[in-house]
Structures are given as C-alpha cells and as structure tokens.
N, C-alpha and C. Protein backbone atom coordinates (compact mmCIF):
# COMPACT_ATOMS: atom_id res chain seq x y z
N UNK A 1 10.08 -4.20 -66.35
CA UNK A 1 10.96 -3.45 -67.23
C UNK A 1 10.36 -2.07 -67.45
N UNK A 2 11.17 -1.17 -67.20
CA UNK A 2 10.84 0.57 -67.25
C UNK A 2 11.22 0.68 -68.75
N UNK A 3 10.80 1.45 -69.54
CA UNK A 3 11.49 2.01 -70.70
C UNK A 3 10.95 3.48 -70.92
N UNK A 4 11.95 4.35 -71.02
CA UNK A 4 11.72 5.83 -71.65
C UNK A 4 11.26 5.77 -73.18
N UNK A 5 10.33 6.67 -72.94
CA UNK A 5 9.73 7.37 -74.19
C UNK A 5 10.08 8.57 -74.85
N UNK A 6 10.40 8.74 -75.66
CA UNK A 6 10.48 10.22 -75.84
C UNK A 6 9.05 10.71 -77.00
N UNK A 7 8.79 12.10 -76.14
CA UNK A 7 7.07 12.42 -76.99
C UNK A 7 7.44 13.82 -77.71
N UNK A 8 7.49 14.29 -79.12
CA UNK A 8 7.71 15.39 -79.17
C UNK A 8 6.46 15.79 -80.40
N UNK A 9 6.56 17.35 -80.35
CA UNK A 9 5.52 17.76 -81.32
C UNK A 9 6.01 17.43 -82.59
N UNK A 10 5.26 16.95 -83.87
CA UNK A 10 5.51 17.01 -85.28
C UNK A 10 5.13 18.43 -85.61
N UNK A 11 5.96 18.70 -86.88
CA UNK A 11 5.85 20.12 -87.51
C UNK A 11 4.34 19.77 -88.15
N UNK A 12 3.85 18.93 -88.67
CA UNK A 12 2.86 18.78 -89.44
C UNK A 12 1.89 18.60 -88.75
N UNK A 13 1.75 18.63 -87.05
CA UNK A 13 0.72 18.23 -86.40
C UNK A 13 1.11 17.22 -85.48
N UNK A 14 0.22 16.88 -84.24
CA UNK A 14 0.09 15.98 -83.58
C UNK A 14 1.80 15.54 -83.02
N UNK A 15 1.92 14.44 -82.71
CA UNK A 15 3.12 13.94 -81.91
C UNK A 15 4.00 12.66 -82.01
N UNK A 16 4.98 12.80 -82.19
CA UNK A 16 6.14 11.61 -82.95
C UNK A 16 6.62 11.15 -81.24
N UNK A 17 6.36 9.74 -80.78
CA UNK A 17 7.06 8.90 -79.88
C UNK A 17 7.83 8.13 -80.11
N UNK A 18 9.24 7.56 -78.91
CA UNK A 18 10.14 6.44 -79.47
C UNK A 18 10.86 6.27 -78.52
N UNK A 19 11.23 4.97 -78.62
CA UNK A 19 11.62 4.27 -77.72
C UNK A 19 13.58 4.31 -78.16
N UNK A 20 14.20 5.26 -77.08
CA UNK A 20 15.66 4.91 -77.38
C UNK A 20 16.08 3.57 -77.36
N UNK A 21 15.81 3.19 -76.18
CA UNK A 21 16.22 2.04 -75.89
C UNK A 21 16.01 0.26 -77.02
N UNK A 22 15.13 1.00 -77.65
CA UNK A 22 14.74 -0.26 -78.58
C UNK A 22 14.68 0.09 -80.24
N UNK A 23 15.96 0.34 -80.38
CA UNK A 23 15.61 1.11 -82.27
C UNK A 23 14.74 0.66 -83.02
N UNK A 24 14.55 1.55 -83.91
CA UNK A 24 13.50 1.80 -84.63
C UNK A 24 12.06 1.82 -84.22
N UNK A 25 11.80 1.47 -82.86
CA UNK A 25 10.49 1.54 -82.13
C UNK A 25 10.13 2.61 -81.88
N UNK A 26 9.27 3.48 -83.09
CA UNK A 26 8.91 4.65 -83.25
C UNK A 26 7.07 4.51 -83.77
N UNK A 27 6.64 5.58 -83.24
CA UNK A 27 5.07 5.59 -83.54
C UNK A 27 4.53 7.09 -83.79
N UNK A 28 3.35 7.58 -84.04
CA UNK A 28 2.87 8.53 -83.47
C UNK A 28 1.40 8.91 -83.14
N UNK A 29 0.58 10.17 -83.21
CA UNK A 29 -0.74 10.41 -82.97
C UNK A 29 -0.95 11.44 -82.85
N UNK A 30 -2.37 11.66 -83.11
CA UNK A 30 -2.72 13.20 -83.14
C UNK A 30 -2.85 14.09 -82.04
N UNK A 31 -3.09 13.43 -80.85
CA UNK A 31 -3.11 13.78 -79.67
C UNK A 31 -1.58 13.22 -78.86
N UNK A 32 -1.16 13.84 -77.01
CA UNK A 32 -0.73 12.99 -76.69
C UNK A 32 -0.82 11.44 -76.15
N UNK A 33 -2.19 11.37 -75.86
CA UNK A 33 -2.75 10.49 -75.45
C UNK A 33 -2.64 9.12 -76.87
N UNK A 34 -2.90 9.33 -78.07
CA UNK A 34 -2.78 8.65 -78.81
C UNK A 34 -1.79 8.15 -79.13
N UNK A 35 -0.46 8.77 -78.94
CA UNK A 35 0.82 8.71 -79.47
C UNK A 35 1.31 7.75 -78.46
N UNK A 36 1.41 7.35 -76.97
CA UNK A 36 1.50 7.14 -76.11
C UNK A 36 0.95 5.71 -76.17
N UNK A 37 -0.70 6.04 -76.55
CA UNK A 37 -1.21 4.43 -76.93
C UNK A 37 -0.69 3.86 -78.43
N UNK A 38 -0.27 4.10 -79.29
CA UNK A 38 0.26 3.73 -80.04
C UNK A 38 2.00 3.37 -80.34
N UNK A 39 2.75 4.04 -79.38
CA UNK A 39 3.73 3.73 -78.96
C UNK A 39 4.13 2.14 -77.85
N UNK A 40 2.88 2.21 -77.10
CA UNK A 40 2.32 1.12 -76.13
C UNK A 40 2.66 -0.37 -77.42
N UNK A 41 1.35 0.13 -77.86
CA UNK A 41 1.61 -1.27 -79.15
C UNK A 41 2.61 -1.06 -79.70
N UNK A 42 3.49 -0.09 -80.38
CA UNK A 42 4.45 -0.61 -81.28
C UNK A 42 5.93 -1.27 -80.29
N UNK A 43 5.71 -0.85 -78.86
CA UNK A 43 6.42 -1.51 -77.76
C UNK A 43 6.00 -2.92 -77.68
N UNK A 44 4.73 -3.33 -77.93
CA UNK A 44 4.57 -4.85 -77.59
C UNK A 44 4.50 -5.60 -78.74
N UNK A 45 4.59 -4.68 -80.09
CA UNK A 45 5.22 -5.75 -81.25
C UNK A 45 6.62 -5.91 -81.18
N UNK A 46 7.26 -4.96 -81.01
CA UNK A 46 8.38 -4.82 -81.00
C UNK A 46 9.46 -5.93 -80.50
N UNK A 47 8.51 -5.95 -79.04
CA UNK A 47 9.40 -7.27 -77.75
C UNK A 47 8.86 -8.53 -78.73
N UNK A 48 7.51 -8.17 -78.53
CA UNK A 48 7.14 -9.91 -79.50
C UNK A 48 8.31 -10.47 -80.67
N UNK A 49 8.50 -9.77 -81.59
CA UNK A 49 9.59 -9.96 -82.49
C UNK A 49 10.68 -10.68 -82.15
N UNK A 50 11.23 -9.71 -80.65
CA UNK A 50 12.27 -10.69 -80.08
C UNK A 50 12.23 -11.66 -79.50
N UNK A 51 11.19 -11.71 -78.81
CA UNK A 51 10.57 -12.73 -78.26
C UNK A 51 10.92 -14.05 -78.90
N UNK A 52 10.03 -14.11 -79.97
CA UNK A 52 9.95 -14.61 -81.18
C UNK A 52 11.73 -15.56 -81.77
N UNK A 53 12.74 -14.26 -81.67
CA UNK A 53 13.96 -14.65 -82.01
C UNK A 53 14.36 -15.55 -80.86
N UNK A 54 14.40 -15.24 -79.39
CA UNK A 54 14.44 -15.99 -78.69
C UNK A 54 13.81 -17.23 -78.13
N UNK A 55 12.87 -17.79 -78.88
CA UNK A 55 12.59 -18.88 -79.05
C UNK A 55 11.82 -19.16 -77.48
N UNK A 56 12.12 -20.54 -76.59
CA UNK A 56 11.73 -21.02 -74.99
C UNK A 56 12.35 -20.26 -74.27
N UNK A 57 13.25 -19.59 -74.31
CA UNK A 57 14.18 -19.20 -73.54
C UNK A 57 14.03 -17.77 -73.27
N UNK A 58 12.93 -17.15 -74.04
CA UNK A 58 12.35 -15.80 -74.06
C UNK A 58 12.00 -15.26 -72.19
N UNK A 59 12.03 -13.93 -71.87
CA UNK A 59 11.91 -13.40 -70.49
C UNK A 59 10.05 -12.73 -70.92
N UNK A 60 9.48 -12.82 -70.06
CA UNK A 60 8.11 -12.08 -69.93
C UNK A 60 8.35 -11.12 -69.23
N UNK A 61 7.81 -9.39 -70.16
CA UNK A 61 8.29 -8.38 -69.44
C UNK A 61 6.67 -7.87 -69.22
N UNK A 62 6.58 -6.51 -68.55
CA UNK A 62 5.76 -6.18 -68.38
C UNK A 62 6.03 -4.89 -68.35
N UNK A 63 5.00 -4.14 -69.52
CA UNK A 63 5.94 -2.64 -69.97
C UNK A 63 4.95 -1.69 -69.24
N UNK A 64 6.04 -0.60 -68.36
CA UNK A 64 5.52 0.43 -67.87
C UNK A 64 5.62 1.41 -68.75
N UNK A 65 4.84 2.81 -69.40
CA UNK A 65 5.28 3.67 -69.70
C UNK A 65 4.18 4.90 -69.35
C-alpha cells in the first residue's frame, strides 16, 4: 500500500505532515526528517486502530512513504 503525504512548513517553525487519504492522520517535527518519522508512526497507529475494528478479517499492509 502507497500512501501520499503531504509535508508543509509551519508558520511557527518546523513542519506539519498528513495523510489525505486517512483523516485526521496528521503529525509533525522540527525538521523534515522528523515530521516524516513521526508521520510514519502516526500512519501505523492509525491502520492499527482499524485493524483493530476489523477484527480476523483485518489485511496486513506494508506502508511505503
């Protein structure tokens, strides 16, 4: 599974990431590199959650970004 990121500068500093494809799956960091790894995790809580809703019947993805 591919998913777009979007990485943009914050006015206050550093960088706001998010996942269109999966609302509210938003993160950020002071660097880009951080924002990116922290977007990473809030992508693999995110699936977990659903995961979660979907019970046995859940798909194992494997996130590129």
């Amino acid at each position: 599974m591919k998913l777009r990121v979007v990485l943009e500068p914050a006015e206050e500093g550093g960088y706001t990431a998010h996942v269109p494809g999966l609302p509210g799956c938003i993160s950020e960091g002071d660097t880009r590199e951080e924002a990116l790894q922290n977007i990473r995790e809030a992508i693999d809580l995110y699936l977990e959650a659903v995961e979660d809703d979907l019970g046995e019947n859940a798909e194992q993805v494997e996130i590129v970004v």
